[in-house]
N, C-alpha and C. Protein backbone atom coordinates (compact mmCIF):
# COMPACT_ATOMS: atom_id res chain seq x y z
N UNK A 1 57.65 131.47 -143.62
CA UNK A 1 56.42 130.71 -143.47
C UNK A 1 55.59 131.29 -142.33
N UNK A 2 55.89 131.16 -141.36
CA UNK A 2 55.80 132.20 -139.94
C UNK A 2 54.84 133.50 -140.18
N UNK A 3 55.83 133.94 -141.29
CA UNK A 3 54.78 135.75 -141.60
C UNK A 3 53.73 135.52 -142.55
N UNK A 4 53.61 134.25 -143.33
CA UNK A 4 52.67 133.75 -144.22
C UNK A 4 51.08 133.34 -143.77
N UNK A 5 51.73 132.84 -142.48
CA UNK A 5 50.58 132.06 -141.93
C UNK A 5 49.27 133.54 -141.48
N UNK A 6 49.88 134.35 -141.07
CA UNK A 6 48.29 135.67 -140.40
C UNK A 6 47.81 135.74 -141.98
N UNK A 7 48.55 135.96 -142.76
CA UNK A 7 48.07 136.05 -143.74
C UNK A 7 46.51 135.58 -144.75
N UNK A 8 47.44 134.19 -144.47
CA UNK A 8 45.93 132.94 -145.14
C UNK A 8 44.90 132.62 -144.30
N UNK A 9 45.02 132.88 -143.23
CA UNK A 9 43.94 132.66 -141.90
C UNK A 9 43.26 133.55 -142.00
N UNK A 10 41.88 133.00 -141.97
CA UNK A 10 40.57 133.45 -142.57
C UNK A 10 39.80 134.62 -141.25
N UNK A 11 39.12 135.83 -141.94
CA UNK A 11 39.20 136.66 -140.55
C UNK A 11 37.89 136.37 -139.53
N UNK A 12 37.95 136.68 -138.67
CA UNK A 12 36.69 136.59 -137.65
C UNK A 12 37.29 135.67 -136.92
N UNK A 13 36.37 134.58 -135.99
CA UNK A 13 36.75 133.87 -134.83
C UNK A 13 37.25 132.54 -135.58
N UNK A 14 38.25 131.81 -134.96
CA UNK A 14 38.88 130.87 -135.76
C UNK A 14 38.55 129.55 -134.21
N UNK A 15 37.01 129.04 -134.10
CA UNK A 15 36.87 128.26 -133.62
C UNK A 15 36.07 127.26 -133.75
N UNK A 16 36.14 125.81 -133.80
CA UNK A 16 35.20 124.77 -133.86
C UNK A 16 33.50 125.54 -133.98
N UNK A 17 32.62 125.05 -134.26
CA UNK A 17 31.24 125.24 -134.16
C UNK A 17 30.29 124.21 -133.27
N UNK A 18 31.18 122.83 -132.93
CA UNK A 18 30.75 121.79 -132.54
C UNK A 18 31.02 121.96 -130.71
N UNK A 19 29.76 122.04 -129.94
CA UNK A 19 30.00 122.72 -129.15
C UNK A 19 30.16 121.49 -127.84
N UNK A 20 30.24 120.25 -128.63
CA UNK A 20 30.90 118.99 -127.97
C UNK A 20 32.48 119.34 -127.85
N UNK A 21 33.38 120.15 -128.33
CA UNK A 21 34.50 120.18 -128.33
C UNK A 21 34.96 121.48 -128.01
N UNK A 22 34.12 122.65 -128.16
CA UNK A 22 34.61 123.78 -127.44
C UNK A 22 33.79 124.55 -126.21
N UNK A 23 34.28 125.22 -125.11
CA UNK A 23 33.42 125.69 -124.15
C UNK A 23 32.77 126.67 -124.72
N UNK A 24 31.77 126.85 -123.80
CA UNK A 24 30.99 128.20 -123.86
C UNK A 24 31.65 129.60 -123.39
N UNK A 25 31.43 130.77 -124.27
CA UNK A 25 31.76 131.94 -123.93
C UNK A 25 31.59 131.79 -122.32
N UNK A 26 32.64 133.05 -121.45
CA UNK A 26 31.95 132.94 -120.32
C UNK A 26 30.51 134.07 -119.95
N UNK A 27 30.38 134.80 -120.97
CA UNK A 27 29.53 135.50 -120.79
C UNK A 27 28.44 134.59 -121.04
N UNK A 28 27.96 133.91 -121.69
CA UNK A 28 26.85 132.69 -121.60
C UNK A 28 27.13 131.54 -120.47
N UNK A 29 28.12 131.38 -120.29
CA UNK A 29 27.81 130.67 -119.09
C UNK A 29 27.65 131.12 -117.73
N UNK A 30 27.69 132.40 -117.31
CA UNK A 30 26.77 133.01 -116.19
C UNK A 30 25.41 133.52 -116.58
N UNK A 31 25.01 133.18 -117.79
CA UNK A 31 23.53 133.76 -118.29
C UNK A 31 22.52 132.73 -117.89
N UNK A 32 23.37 131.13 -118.61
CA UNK A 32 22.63 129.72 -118.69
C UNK A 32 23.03 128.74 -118.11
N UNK A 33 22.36 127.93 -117.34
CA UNK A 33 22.49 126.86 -116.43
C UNK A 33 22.61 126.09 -116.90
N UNK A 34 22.14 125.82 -118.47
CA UNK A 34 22.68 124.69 -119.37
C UNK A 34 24.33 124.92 -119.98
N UNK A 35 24.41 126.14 -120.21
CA UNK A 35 26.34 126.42 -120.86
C UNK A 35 26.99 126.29 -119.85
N UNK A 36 26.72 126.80 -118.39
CA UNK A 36 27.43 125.92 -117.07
C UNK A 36 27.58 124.38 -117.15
N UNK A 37 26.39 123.70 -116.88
CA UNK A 37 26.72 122.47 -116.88
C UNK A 37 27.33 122.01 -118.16
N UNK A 38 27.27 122.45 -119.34
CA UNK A 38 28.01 121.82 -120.26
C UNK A 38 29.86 122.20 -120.40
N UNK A 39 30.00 123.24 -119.57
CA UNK A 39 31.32 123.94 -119.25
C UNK A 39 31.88 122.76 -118.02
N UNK A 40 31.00 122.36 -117.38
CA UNK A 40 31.77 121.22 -116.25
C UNK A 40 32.31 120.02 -116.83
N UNK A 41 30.71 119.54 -117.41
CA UNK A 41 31.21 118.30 -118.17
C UNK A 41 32.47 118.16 -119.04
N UNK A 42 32.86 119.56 -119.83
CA UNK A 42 33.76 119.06 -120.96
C UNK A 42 34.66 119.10 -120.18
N UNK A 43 35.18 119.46 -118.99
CA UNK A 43 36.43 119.84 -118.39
C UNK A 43 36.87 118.89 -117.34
N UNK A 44 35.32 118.08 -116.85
CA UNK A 44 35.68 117.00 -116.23
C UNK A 44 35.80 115.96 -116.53
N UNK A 45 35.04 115.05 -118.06
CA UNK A 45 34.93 114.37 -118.57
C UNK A 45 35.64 114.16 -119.64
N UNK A 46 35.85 115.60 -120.64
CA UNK A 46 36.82 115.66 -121.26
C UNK A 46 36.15 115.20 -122.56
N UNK A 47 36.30 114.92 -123.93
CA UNK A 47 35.95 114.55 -125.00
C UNK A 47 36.57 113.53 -125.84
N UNK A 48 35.81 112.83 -126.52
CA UNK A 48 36.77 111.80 -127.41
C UNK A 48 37.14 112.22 -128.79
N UNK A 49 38.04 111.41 -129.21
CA UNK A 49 38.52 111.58 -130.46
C UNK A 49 37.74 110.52 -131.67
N UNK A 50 37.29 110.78 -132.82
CA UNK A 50 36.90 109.89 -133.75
C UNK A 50 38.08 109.10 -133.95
N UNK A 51 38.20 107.98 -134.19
CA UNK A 51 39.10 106.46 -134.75
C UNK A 51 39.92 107.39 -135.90
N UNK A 52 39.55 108.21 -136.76
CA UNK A 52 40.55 108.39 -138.12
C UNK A 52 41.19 109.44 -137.64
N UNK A 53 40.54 109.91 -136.92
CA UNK A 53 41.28 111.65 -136.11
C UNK A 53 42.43 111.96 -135.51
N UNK A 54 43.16 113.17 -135.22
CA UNK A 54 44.17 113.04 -134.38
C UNK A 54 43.83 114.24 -133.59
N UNK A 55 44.22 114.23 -132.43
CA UNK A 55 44.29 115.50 -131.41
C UNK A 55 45.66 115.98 -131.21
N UNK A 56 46.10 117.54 -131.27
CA UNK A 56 47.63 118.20 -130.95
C UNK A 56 46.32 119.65 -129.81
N UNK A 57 46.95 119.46 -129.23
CA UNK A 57 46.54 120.59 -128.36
C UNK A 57 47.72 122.17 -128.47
N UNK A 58 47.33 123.38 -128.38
CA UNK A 58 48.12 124.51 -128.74
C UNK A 58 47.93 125.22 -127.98
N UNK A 59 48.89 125.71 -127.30
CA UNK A 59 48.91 126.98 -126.17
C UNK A 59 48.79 128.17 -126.97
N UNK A 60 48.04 129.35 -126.66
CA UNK A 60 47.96 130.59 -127.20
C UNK A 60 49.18 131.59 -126.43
């Protein structure tokens, strides 16, 4: 299952689009004063979960 999985995983960047839930590159956030402040907030404030949703967090 293990050697299956690189397999079916779709190629290019495999990340959210919703940029309430993921940070900004850091190369945009020394460009923009807005991807900074939105890089503080998510890390200090943190994000919620929708009611039907579940969150598992994954170490790389």
């Amino acid at each position: 299952i293990i050697l299956q999985c690189p397999n079916k995983m779709p190629s290019g960047m495999i990340k959210a689009d919703d940029r309430k839930l993921c940070p900004p590159s850091r190369c945009r956030m020394k460009l923009s004063m807005e991807s900074s402040i939105h890089h503080f907030e998510l890390y200090t404030e943190g994000f919620s979960v929708p009611a039907p949703s579940t969150y598992t967090s994954v170490e790389a």
